[in-house]
C-alpha atoms as a PDB file:
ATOM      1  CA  UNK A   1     -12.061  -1.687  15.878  1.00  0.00           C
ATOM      2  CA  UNK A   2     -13.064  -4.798  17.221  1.00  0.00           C
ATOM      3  CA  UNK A   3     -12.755  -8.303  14.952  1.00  0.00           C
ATOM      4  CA  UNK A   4     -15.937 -10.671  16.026  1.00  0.00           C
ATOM      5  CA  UNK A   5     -15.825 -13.056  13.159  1.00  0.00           C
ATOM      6  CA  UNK A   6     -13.804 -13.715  10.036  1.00  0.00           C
ATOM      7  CA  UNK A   7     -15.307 -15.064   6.249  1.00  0.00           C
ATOM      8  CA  UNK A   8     -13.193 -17.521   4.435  1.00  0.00           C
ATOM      9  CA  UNK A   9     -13.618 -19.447   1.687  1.00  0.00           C
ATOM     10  CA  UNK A  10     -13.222 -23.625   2.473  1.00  0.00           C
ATOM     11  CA  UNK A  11      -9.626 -23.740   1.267  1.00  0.00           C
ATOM     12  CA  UNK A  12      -8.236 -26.516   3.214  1.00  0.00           C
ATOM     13  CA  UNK A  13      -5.620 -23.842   4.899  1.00  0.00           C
ATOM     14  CA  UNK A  14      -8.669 -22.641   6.611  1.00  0.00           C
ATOM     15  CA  UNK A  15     -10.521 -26.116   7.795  1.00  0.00           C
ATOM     16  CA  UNK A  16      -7.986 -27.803   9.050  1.00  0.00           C
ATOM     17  CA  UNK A  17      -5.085 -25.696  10.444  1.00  0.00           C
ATOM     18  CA  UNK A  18      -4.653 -26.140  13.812  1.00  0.00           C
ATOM     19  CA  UNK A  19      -2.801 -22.936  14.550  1.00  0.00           C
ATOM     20  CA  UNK A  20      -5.186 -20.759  12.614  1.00  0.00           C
ATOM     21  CA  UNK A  21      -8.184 -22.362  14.837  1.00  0.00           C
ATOM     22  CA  UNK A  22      -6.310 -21.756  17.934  1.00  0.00           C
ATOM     23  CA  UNK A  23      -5.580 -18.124  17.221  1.00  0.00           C
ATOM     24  CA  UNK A  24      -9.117 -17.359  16.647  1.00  0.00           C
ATOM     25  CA  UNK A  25     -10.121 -18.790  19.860  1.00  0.00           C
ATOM     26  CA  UNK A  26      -8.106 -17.062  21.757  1.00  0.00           C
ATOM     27  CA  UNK A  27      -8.739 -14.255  20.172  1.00  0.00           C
ATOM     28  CA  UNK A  28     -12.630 -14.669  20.595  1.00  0.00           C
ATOM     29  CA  UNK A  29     -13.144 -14.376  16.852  1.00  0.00           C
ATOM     30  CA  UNK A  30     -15.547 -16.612  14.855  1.00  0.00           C
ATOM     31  CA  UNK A  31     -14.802 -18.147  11.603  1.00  0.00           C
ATOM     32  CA  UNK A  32     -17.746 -18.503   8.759  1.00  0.00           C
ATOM     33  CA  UNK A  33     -16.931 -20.178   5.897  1.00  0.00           C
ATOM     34  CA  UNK A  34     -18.475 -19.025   3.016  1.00  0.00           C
ATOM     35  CA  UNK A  35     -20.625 -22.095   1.159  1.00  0.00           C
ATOM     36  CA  UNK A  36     -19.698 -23.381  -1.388  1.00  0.00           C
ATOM     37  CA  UNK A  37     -20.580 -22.512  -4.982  1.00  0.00           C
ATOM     38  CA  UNK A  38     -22.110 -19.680  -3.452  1.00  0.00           C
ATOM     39  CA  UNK A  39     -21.241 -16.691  -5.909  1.00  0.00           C
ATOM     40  CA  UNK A  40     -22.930 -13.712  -3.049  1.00  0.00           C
ATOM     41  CA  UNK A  41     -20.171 -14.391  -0.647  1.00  0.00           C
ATOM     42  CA  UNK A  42     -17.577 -16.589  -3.048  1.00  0.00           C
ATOM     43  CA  UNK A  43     -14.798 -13.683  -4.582  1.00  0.00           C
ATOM     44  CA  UNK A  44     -15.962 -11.143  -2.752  1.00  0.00           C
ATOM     45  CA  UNK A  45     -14.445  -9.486   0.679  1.00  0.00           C
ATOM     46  CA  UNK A  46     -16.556  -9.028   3.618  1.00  0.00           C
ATOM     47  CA  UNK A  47     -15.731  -6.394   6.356  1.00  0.00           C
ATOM     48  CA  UNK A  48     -17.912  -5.690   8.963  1.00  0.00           C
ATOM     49  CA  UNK A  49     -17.184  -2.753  11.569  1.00  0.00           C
ATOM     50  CA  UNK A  50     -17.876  -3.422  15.139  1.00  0.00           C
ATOM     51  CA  UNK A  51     -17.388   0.171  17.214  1.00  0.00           C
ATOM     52  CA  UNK A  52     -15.227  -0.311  19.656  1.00  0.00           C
ATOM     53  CA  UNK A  53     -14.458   1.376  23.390  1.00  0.00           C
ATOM     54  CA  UNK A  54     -12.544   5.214  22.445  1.00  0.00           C
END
């Protein structure tokens, strides 16, 4: 399984943590924040599946 982004909500953990930026960079991964007062994507996890190499 392959990660190519990650949904968050805006919690300031998210926005402005240095470390959690860097890992995702390195990683390759993107980060969406989910908008806000948006109840289709607020409360509600978001997985998508990427196939990966066997």
């Amino acid at each position: 399984m392959t990660v190519e982004r990650i949904m968050t909500d805006n919690a300031w953990a998210y926005r402005k943590s240095r470390l959690f930026a860097a890992t995702l960079a390195e990683l390759g991964i993107a980060h969406r924040p989910t908008k806000p007062r948006c109840p289709w994507t607020n409360c509600e996890g978001v997985i998508t599946f990427v196939p990966g190499p066997a």
